[in-house]
N, C-alpha and C. Protein backbone atom coordinates (compact mmCIF):
# COMPACT_ATOMS: atom_id res chain seq x y z
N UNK A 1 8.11 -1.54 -32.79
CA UNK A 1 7.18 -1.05 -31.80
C UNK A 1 7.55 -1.65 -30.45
N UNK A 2 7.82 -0.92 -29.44
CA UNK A 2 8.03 -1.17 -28.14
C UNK A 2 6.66 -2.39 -27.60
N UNK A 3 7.21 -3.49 -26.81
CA UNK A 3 5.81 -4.48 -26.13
C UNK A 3 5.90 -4.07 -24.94
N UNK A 4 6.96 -3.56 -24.39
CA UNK A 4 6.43 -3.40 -22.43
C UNK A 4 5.43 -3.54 -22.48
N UNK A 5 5.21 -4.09 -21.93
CA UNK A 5 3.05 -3.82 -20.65
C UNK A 5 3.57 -3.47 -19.16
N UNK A 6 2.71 -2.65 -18.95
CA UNK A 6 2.54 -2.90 -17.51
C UNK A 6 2.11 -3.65 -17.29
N UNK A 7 1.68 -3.98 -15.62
CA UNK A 7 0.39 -5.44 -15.23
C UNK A 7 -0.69 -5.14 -15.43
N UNK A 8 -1.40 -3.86 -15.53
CA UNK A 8 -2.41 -3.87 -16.05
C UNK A 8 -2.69 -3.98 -17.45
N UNK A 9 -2.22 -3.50 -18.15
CA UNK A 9 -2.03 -3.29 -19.58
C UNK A 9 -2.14 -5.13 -20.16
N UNK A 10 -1.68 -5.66 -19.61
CA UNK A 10 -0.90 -6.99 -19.71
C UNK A 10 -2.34 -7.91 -19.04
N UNK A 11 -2.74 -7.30 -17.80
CA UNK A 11 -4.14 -8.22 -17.66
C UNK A 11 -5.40 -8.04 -18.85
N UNK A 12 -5.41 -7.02 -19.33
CA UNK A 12 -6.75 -6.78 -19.98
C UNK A 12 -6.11 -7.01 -21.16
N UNK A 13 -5.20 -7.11 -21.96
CA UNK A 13 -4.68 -7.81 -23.61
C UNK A 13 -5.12 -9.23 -23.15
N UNK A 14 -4.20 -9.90 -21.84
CA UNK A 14 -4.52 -11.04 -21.53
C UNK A 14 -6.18 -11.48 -21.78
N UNK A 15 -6.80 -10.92 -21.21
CA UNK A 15 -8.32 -10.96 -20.76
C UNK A 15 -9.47 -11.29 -22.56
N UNK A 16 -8.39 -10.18 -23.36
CA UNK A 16 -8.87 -10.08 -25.10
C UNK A 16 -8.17 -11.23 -25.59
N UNK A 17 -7.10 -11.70 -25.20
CA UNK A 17 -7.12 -13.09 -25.99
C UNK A 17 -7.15 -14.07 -25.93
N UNK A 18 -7.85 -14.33 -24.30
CA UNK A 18 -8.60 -15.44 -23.78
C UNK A 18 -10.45 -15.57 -24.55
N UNK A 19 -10.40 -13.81 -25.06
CA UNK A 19 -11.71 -13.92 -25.32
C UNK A 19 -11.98 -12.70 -25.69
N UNK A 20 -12.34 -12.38 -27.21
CA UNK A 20 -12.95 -10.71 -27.32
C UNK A 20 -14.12 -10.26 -26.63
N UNK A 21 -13.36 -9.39 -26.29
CA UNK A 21 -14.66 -8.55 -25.14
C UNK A 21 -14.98 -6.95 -25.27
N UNK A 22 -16.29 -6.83 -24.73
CA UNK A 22 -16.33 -4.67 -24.75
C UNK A 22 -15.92 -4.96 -22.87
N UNK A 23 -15.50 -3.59 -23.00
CA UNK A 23 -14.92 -2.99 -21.62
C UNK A 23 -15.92 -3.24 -20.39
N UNK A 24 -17.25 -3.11 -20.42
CA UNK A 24 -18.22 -3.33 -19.35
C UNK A 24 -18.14 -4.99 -19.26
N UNK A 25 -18.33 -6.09 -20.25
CA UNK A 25 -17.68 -7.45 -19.72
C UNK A 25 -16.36 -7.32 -19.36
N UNK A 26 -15.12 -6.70 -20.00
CA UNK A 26 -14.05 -6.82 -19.28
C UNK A 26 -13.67 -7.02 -17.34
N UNK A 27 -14.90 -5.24 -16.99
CA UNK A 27 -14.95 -5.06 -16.26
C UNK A 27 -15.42 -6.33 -15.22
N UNK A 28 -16.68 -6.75 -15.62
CA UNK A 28 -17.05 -8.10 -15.11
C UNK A 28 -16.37 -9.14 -14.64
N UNK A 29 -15.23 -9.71 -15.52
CA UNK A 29 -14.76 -10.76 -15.01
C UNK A 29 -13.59 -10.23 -14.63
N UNK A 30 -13.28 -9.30 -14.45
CA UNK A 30 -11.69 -8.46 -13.46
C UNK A 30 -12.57 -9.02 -11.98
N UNK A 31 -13.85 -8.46 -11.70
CA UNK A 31 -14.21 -8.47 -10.37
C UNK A 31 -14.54 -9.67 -10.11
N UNK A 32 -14.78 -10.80 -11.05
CA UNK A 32 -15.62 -12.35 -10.64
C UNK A 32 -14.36 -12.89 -10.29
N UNK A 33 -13.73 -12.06 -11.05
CA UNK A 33 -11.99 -13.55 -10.82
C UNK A 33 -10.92 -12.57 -9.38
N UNK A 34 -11.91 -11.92 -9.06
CA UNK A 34 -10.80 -11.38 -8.31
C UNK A 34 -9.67 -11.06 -8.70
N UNK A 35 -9.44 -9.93 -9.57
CA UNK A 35 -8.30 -9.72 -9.85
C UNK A 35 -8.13 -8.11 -9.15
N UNK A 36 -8.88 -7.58 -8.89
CA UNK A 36 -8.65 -6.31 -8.02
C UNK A 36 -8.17 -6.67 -7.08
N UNK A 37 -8.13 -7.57 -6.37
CA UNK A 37 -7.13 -8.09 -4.98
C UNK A 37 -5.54 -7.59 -5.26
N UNK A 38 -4.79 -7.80 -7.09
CA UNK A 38 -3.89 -7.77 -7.73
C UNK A 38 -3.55 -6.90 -8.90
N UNK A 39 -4.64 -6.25 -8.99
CA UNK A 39 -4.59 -5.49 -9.81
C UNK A 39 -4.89 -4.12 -9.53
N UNK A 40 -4.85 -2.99 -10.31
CA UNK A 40 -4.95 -1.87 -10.05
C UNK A 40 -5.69 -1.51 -11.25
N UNK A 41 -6.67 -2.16 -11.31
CA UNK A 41 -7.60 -1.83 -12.55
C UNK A 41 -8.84 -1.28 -12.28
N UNK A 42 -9.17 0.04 -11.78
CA UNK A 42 -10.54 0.48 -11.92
C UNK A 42 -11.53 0.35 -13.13
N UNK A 43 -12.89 0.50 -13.21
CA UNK A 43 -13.56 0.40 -14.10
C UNK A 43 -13.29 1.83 -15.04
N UNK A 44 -13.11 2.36 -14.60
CA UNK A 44 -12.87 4.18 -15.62
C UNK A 44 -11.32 3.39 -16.32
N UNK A 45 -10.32 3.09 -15.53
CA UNK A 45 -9.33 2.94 -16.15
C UNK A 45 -9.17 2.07 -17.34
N UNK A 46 -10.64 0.86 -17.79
CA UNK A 46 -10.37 -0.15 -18.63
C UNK A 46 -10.54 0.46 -20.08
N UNK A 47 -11.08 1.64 -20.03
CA UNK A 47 -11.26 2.20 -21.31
C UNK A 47 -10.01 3.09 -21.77
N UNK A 48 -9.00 3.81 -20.91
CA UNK A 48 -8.02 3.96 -21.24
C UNK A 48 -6.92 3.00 -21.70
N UNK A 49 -7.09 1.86 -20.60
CA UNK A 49 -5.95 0.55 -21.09
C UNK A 49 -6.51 0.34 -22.58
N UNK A 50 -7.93 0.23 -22.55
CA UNK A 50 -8.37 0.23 -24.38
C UNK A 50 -7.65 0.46 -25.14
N UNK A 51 -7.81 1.64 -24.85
CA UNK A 51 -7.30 3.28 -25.95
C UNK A 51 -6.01 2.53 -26.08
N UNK A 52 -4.58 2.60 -25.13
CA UNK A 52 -3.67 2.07 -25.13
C UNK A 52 -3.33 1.18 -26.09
N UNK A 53 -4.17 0.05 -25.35
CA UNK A 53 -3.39 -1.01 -26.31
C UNK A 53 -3.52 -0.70 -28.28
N UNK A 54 -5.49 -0.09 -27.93
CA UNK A 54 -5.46 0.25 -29.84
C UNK A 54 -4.51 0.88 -30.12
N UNK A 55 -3.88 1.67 -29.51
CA UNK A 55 -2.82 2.95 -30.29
C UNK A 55 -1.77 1.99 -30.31
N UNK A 56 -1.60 1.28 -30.01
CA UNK A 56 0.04 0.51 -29.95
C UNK A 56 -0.33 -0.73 -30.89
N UNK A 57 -1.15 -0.84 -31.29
CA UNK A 57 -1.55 -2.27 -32.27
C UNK A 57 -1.37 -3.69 -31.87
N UNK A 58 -1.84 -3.36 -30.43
CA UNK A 58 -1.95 -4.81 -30.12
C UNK A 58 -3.57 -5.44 -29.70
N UNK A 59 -4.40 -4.25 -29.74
CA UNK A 59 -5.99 -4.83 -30.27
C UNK A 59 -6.43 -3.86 -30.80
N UNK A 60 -7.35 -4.75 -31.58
CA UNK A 60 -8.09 -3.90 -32.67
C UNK A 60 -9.93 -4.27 -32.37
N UNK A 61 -10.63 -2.85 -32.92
CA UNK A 61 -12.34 -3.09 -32.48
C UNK A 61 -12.66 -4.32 -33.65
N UNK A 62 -13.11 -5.03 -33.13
CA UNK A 62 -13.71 -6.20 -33.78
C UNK A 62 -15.41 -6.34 -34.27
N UNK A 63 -15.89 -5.84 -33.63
CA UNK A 63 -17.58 -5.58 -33.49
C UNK A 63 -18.16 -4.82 -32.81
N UNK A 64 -18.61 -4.44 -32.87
CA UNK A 64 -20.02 -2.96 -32.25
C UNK A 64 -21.65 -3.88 -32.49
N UNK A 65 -21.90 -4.17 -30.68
CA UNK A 65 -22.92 -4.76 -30.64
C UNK A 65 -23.79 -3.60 -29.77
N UNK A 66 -25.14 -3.86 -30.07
CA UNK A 66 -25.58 -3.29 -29.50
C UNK A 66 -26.19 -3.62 -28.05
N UNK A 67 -26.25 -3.23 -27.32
CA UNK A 67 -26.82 -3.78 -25.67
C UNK A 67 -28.17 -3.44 -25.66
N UNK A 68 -28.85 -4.22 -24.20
CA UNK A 68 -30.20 -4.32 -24.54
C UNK A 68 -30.97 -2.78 -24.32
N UNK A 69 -29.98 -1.64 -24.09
CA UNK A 69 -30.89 -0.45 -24.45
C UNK A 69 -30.44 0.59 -25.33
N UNK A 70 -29.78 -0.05 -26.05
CA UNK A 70 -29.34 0.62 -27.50
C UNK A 70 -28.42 1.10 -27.59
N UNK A 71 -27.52 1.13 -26.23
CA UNK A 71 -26.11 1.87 -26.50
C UNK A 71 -25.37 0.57 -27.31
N UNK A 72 -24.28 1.18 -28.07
CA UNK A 72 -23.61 0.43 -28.92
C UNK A 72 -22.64 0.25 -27.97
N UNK A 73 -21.35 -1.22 -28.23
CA UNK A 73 -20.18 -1.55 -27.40
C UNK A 73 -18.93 -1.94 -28.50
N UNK A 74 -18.13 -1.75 -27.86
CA UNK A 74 -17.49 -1.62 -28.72
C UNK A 74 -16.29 -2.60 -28.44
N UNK A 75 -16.64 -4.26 -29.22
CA UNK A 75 -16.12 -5.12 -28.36
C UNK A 75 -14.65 -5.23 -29.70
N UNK A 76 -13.53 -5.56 -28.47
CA UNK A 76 -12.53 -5.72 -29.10
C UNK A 76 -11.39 -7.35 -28.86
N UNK A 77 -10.43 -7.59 -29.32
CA UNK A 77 -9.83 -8.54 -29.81
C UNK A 77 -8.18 -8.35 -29.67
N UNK A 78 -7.46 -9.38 -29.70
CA UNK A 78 -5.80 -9.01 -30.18
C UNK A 78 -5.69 -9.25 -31.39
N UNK A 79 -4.84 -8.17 -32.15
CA UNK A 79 -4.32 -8.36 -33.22
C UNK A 79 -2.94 -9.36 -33.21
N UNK A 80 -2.27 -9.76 -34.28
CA UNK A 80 -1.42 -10.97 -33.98
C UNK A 80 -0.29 -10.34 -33.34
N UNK A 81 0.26 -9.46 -33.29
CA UNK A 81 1.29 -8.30 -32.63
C UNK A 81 0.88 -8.17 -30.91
N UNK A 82 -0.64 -8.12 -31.09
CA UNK A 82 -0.92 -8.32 -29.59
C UNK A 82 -1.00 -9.74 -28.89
N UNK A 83 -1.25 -10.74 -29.63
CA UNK A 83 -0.44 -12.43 -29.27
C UNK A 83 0.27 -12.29 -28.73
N UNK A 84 1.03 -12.11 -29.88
CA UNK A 84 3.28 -11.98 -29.54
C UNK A 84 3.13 -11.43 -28.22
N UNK A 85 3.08 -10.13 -28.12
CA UNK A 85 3.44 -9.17 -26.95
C UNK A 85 3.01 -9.56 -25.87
N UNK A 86 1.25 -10.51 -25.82
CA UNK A 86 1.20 -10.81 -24.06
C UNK A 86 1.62 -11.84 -24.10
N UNK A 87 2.24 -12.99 -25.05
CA UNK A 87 2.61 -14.03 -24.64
C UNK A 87 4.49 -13.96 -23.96
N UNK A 88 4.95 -12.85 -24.54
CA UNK A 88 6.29 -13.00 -24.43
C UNK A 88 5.99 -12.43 -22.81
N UNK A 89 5.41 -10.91 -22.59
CA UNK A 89 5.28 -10.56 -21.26
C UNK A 89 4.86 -11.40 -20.09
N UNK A 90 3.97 -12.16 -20.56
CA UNK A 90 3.06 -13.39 -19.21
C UNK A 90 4.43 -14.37 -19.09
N UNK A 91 5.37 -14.74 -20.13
CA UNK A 91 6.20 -15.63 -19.56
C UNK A 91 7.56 -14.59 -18.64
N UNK A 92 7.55 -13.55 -19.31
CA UNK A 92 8.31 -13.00 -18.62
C UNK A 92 8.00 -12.36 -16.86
N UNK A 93 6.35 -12.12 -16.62
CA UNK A 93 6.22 -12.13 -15.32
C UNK A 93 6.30 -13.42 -14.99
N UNK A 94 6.00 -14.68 -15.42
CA UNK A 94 6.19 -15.51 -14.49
C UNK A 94 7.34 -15.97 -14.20
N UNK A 95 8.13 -15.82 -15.22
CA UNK A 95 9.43 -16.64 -14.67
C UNK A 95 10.44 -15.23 -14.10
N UNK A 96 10.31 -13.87 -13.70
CA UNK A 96 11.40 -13.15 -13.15
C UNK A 96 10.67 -12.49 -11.96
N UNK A 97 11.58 -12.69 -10.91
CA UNK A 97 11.48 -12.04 -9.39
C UNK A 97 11.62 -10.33 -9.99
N UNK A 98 10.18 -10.03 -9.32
CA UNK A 98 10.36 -9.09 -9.33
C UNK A 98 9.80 -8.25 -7.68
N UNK A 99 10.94 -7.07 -7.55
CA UNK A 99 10.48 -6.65 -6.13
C UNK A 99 8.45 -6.07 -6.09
N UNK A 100 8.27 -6.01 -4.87
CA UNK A 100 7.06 -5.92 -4.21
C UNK A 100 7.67 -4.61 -3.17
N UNK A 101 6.37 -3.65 -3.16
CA UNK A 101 6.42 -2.65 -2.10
C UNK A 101 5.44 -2.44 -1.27
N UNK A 102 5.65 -3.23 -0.29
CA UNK A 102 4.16 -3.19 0.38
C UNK A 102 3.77 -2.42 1.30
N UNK A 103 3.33 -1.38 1.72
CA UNK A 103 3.81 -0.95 3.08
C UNK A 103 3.77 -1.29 4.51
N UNK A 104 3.18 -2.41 4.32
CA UNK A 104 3.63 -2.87 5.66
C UNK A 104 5.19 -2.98 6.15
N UNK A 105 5.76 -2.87 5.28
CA UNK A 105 7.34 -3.03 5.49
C UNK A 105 8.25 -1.65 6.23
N UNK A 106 7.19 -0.49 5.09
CA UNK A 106 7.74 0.91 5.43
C UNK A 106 6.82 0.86 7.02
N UNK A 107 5.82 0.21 7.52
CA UNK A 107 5.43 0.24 8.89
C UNK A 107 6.13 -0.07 9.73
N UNK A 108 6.52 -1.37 9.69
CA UNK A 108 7.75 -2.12 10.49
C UNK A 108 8.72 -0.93 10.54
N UNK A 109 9.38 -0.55 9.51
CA UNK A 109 10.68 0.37 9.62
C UNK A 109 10.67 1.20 10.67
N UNK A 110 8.88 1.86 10.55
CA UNK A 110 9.36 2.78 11.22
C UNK A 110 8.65 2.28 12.96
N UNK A 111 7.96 1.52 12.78
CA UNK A 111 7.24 0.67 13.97
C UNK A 111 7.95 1.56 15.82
N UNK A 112 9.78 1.65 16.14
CA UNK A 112 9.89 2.24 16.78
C UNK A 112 8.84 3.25 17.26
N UNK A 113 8.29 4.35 16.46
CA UNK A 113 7.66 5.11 16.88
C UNK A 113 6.12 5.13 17.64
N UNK A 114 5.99 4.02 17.32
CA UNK A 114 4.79 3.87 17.59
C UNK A 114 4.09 3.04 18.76
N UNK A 115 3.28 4.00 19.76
CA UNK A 115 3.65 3.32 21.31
C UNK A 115 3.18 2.25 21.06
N UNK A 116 3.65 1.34 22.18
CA UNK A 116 3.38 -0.75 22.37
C UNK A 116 1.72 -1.16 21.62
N UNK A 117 1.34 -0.14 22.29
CA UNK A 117 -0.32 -0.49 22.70
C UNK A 117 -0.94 0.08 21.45
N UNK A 118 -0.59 0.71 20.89
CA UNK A 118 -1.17 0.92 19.18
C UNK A 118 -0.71 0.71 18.44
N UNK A 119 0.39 -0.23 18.37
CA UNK A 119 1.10 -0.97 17.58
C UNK A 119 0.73 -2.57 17.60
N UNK A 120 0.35 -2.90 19.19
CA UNK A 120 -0.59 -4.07 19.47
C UNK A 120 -2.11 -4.10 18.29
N UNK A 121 -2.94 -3.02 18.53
CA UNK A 121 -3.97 -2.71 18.24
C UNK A 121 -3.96 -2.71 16.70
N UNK A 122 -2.82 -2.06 16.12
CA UNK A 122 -2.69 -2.16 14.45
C UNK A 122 -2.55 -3.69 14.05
N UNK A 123 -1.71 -4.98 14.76
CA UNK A 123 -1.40 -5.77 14.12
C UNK A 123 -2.82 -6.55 14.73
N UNK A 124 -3.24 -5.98 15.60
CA UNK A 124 -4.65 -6.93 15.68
C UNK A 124 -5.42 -6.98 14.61
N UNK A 125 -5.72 -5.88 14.28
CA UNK A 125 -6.62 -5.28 12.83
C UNK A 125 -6.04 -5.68 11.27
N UNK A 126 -4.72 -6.00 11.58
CA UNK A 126 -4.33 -6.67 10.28
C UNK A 126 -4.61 -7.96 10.32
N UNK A 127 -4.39 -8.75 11.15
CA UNK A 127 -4.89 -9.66 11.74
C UNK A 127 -6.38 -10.07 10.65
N UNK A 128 -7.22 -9.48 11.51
CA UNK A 128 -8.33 -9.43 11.25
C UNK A 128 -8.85 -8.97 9.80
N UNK A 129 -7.84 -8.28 9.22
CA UNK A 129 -8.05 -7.93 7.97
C UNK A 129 -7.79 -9.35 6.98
N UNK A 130 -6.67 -9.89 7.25
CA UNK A 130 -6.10 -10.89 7.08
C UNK A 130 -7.32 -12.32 6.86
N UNK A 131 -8.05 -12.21 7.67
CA UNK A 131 -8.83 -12.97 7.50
C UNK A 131 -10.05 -13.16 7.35
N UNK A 132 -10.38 -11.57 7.27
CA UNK A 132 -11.60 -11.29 6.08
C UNK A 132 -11.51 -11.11 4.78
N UNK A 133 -9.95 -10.99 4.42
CA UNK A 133 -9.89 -11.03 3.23
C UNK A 133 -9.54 -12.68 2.53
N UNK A 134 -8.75 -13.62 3.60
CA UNK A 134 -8.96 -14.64 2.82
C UNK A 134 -10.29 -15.77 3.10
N UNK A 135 -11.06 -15.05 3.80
CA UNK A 135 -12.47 -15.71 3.43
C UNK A 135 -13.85 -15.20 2.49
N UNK A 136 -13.37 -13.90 1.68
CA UNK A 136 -13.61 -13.41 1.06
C UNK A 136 -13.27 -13.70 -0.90
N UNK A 137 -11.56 -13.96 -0.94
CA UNK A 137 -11.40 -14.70 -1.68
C UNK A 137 -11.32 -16.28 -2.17
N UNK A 138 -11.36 -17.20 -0.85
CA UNK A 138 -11.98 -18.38 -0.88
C UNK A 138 -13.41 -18.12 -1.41
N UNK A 139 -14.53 -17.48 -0.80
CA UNK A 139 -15.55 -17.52 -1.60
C UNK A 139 -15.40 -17.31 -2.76
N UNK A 140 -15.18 -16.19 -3.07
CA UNK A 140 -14.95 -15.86 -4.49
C UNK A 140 -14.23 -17.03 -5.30
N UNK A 141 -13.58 -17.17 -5.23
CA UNK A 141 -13.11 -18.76 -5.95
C UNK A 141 -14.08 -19.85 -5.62
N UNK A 142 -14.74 -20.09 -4.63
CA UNK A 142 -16.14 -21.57 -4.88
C UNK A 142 -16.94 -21.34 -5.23
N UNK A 143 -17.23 -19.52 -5.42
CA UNK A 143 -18.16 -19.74 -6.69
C UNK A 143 -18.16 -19.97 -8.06
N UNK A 144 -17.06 -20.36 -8.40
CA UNK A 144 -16.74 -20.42 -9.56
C UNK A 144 -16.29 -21.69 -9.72
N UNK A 145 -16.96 -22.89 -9.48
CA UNK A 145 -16.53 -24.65 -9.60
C UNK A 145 -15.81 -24.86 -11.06
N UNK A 146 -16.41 -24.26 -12.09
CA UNK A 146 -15.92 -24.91 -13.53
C UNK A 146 -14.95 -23.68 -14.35
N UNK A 147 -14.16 -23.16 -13.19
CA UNK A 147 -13.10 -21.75 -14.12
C UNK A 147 -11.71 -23.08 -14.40
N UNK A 148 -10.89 -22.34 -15.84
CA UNK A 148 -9.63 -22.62 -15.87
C UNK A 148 -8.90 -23.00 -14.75
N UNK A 149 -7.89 -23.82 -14.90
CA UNK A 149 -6.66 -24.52 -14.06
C UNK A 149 -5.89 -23.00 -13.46
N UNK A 150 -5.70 -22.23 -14.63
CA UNK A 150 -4.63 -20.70 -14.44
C UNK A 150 -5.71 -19.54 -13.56
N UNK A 151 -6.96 -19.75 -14.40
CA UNK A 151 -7.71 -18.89 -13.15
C UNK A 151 -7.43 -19.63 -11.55
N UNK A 152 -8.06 -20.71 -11.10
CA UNK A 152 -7.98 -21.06 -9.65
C UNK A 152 -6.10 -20.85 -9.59
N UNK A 153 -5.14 -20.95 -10.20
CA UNK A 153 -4.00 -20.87 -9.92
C UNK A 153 -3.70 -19.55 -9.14
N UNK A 154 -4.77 -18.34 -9.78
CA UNK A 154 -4.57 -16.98 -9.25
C UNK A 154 -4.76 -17.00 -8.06
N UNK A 155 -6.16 -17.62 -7.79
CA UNK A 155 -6.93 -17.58 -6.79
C UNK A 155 -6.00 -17.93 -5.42
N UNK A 156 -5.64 -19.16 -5.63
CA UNK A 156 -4.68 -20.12 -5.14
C UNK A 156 -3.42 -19.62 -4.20
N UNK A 157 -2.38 -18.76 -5.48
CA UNK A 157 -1.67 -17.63 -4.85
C UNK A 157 -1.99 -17.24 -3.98
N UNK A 158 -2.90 -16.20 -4.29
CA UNK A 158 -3.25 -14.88 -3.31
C UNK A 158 -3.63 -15.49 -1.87
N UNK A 159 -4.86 -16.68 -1.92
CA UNK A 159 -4.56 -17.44 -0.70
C UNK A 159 -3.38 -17.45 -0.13
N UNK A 160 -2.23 -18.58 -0.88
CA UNK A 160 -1.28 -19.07 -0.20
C UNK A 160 -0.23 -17.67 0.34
N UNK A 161 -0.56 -16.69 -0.45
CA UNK A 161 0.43 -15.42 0.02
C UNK A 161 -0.17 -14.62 1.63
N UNK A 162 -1.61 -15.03 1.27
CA UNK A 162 -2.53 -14.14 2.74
C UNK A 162 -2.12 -15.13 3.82
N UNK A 163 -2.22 -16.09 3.65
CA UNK A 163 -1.78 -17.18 4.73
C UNK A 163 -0.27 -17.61 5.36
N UNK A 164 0.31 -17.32 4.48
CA UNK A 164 1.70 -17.08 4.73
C UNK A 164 2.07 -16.35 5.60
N UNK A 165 1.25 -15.06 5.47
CA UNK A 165 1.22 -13.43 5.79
C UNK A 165 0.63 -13.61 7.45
N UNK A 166 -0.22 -14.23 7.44
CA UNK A 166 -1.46 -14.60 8.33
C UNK A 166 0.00 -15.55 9.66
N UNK A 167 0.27 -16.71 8.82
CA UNK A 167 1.59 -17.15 9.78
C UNK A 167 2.53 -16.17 10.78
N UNK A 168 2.66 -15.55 9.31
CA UNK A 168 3.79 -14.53 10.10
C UNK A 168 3.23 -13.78 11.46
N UNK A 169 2.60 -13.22 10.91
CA UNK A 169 2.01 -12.29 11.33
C UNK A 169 1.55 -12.90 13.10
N UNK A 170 1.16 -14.14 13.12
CA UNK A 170 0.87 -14.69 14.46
C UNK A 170 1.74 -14.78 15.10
N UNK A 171 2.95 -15.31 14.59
CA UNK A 171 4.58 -15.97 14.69
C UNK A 171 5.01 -14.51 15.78
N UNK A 172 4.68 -13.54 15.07
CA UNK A 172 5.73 -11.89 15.24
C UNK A 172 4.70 -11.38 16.71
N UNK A 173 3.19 -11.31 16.38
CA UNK A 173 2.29 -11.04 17.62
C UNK A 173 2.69 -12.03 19.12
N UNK A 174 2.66 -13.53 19.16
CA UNK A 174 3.58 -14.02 19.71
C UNK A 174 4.33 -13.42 20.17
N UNK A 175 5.50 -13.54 19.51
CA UNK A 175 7.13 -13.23 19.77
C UNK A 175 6.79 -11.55 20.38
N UNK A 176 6.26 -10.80 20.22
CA UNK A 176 5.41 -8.95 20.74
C UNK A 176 5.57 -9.44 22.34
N UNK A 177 4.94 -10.65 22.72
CA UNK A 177 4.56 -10.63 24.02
C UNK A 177 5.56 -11.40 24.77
N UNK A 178 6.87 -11.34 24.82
CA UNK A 178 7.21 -12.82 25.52
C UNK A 178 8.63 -11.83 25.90
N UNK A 179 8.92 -11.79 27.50
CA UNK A 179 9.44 -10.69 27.89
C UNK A 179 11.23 -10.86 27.47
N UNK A 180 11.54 -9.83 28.20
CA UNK A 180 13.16 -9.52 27.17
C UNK A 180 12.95 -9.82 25.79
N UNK A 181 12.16 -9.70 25.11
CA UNK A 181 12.27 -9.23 23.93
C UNK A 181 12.81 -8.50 22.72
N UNK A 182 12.98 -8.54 21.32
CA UNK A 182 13.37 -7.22 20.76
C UNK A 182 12.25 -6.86 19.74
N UNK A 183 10.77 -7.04 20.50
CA UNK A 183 9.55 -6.78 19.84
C UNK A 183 9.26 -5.37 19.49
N UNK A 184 8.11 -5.26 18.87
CA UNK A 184 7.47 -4.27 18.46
C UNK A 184 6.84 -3.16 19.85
N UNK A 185 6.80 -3.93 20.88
CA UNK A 185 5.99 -3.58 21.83
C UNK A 185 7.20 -2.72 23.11
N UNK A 186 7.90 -3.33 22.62
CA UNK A 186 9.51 -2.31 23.46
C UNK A 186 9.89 -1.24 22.60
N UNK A 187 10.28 -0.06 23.39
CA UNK A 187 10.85 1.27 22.66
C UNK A 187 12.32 1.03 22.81
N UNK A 188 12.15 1.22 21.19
CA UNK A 188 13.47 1.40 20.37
C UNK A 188 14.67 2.29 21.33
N UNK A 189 15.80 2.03 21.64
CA UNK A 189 16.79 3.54 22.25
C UNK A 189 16.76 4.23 21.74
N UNK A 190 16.43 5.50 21.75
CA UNK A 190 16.80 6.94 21.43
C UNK A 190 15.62 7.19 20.29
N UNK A 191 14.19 6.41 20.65
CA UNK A 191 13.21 6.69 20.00
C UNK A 191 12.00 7.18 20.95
N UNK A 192 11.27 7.70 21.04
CA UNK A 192 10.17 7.86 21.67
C UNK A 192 8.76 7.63 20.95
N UNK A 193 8.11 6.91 21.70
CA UNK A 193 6.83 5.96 21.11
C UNK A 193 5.88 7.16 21.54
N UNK A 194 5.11 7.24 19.98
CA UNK A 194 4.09 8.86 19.94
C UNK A 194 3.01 7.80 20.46
């Protein structure tokens, strides 16, 4: 039987063998731990990753509880096949570089086009995005004083990656303004800024 996971596939096995769960707690601690920052896990989608993993035998339904208004849940588990498979995958994301597509990159590329002054105005707003989002996930991580070492590790990341980002990003706005330049804010030769 094939183990690929995707990252999602791979967060929610992860998620079952930290702890059997039905899909509406799943859903829960995707959003407490902030993992939508990193993930691409909607709530509609956790019942398909379900389906998934059951058809591939790496969890199986464990119990059908009922909730407090009578719908039944249908909480599930890893089977030992599903062990194996997220343990070999979690070491394999952590230890291999793998590329990132962000588009801010395909922005830059094409950045030429785009006149000084709304290209100013975009990196302001990232800017600013920049730092509503990492005071957003700082909270989100102090509310949570007594999580795992590997949970705050997530947390941790995504900080140290927004801040990084946040550096740059000042470093390059800077360097935009400081004349003879080869900034964002000068038109490219043989480009015209829409």
């Amino acid at each position: 039987m094939p183990t690929d996971l995707t990252p999602a596939e791979l967060t929610v096995l992860g998620l079952l063998v930290e702890k059997p769960r039905h899909g509406y707690e799943l859903d829960e601690v995707i959003s407490a731990r902030g993992m939508r920052e990193w993930t691409e896990i909607g709530f509609s989608s956790i019942y398909y990753l379900l389906t998934r993993l059951r058809d591939r035998g790496l969890i199986a339904e464990i119990d059908t509880s009922r909730a407090a208004r009578g719908k039944a849940r249908r909480v599930y588990g890893p089977t030992a096949e599903g062990r194996r498979a997220c343990a070999r995958a979690a070491e394999t994301a952590v230890a291999e570089l793998r590329p990132v597509f962000p588009p801010l990159l395909v922005g830059l590329a094409n950045q030429p086009v785009i006149a000084p002054e709304r290209l100013r105005a975009a990196l302001a707003r990232r800017a600013e995005a920049l730092s509503e989002r990492i005071a957003a996930i700082g909270a989100a991580r102090d509310t949570q004083p007594e999580m795992p070492d590997f949970v705050r590790a997530i947390f941790d990341h995504s900080l140290g990656q927004l801040a990084a980002e946040q550096q740059w990003l000042a470093a390059y706005r800077a360097e935009s303004t400081e004349p003879g330049d080869r900034s964002p804010t000068r038109k490219a030769d043989g480009h015209d800024a829409l």
